[in-house]
Protein backbone atom coordinates (compact mmCIF):
# COMPACT_ATOMS: atom_id res chain seq x y z
CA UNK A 1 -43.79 -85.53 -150.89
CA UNK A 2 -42.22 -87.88 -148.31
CA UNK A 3 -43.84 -91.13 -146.95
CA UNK A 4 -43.93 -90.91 -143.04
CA UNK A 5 -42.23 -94.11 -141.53
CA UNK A 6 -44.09 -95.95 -139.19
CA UNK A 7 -41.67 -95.72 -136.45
CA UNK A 8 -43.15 -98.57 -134.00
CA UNK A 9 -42.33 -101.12 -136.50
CA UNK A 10 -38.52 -99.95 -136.67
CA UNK A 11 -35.86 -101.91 -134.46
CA UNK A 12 -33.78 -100.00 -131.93
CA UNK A 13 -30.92 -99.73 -133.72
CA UNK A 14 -32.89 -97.54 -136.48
CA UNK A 15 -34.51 -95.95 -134.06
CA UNK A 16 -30.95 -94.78 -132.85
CA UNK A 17 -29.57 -93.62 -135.98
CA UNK A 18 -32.93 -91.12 -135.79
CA UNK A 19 -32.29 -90.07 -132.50
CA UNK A 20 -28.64 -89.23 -133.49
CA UNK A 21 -29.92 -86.61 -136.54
CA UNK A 22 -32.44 -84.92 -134.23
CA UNK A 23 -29.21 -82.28 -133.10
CA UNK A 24 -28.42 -82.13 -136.91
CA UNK A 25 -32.08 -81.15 -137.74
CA UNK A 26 -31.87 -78.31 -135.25
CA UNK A 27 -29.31 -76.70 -137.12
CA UNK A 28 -29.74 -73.08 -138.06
CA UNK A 29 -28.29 -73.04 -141.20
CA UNK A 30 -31.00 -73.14 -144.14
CA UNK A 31 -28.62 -75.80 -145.72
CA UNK A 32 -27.62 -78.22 -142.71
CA UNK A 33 -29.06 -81.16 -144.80
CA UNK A 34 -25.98 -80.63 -147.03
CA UNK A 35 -23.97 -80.94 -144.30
CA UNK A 36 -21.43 -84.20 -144.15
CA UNK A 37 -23.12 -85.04 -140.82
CA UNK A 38 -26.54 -85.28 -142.17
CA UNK A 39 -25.29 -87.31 -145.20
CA UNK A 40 -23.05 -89.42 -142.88
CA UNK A 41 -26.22 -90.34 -141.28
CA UNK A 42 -28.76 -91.64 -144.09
CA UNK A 43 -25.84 -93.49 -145.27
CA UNK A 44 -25.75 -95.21 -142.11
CA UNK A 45 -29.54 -95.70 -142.01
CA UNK A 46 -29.80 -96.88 -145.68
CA UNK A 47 -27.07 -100.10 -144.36
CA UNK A 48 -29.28 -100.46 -140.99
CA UNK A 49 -32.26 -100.58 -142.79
CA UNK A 50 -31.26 -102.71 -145.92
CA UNK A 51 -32.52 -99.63 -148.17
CA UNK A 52 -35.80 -100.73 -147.29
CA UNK A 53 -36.52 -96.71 -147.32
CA UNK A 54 -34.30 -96.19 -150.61
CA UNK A 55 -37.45 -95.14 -152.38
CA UNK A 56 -38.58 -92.29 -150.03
CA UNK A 57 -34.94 -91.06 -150.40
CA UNK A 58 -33.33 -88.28 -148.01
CA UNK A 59 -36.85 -86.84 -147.85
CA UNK A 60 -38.30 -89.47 -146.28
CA UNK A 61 -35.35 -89.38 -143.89
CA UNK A 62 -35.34 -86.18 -142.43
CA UNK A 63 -39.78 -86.65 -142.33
CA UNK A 64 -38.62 -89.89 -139.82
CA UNK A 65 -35.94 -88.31 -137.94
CA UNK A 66 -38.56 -84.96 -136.91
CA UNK A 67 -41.26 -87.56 -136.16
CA UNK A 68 -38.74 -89.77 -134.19
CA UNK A 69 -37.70 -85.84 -132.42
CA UNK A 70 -41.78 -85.71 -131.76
CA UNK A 71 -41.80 -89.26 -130.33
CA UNK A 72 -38.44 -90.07 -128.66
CA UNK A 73 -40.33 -91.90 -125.56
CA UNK A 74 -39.96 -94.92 -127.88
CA UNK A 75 -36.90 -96.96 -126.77
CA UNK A 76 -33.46 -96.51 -128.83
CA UNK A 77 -30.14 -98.20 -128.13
CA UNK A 78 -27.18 -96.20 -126.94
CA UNK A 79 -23.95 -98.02 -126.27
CA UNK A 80 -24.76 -101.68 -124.76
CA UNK A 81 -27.56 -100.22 -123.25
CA UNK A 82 -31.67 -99.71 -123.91
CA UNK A 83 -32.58 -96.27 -123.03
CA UNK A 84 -36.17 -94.61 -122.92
CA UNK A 85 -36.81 -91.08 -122.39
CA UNK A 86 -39.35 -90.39 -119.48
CA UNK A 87 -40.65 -87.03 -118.79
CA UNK A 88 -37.92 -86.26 -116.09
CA UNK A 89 -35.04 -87.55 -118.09
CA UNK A 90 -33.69 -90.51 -119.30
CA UNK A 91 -33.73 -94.18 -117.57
CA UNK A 92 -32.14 -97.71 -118.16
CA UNK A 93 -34.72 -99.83 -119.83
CA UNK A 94 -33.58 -103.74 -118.88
């Protein structure tokens, strides 16, 4: 079983690559983790992160991007910019 991630002690830039797989998790298809998306992804996150989740494996990545889905009010980078999500929508963080 997968080790959750404590998500408050990952920088924005993680957080990001989570926010991008939350579409990919809401894929119908029982497989979508197969898909070259999804694997595109945990690549990414395994070079942001150092493999500091290595361990956990893809597991333990899709466990952190459906917690990150459950708590996107934390603040992620998009672009050059800090975003937060607010109960109305989205707003520039500065």
């Amino acid at each position: 079983m997968a080790t959750p991630i404590d998500l408050k002690t990952l920088t924005e830039s993680e957080r990001t690559i989570l926010v991008q797989g939350i579409p990919l998790l809401r894929d119908d298809d029982p497989y979508y983790w197969e898909k070259k998306d999804f694997k595109d992804l945990y690549q990414k996150w395994l070079v942001e992160t150092g493999a500091e989740y290595a361990e956990g494996g893809f597991a333990q990545f899709k466990l952190a991007v459906a917690y990150m889905k459950r708590r996107v009010p934390l603040t992620y980078k998009t672009g050059d910019i800090y975003v937060q999500k607010k109960e109305y929508g989205l707003r520039d963080v500065k």
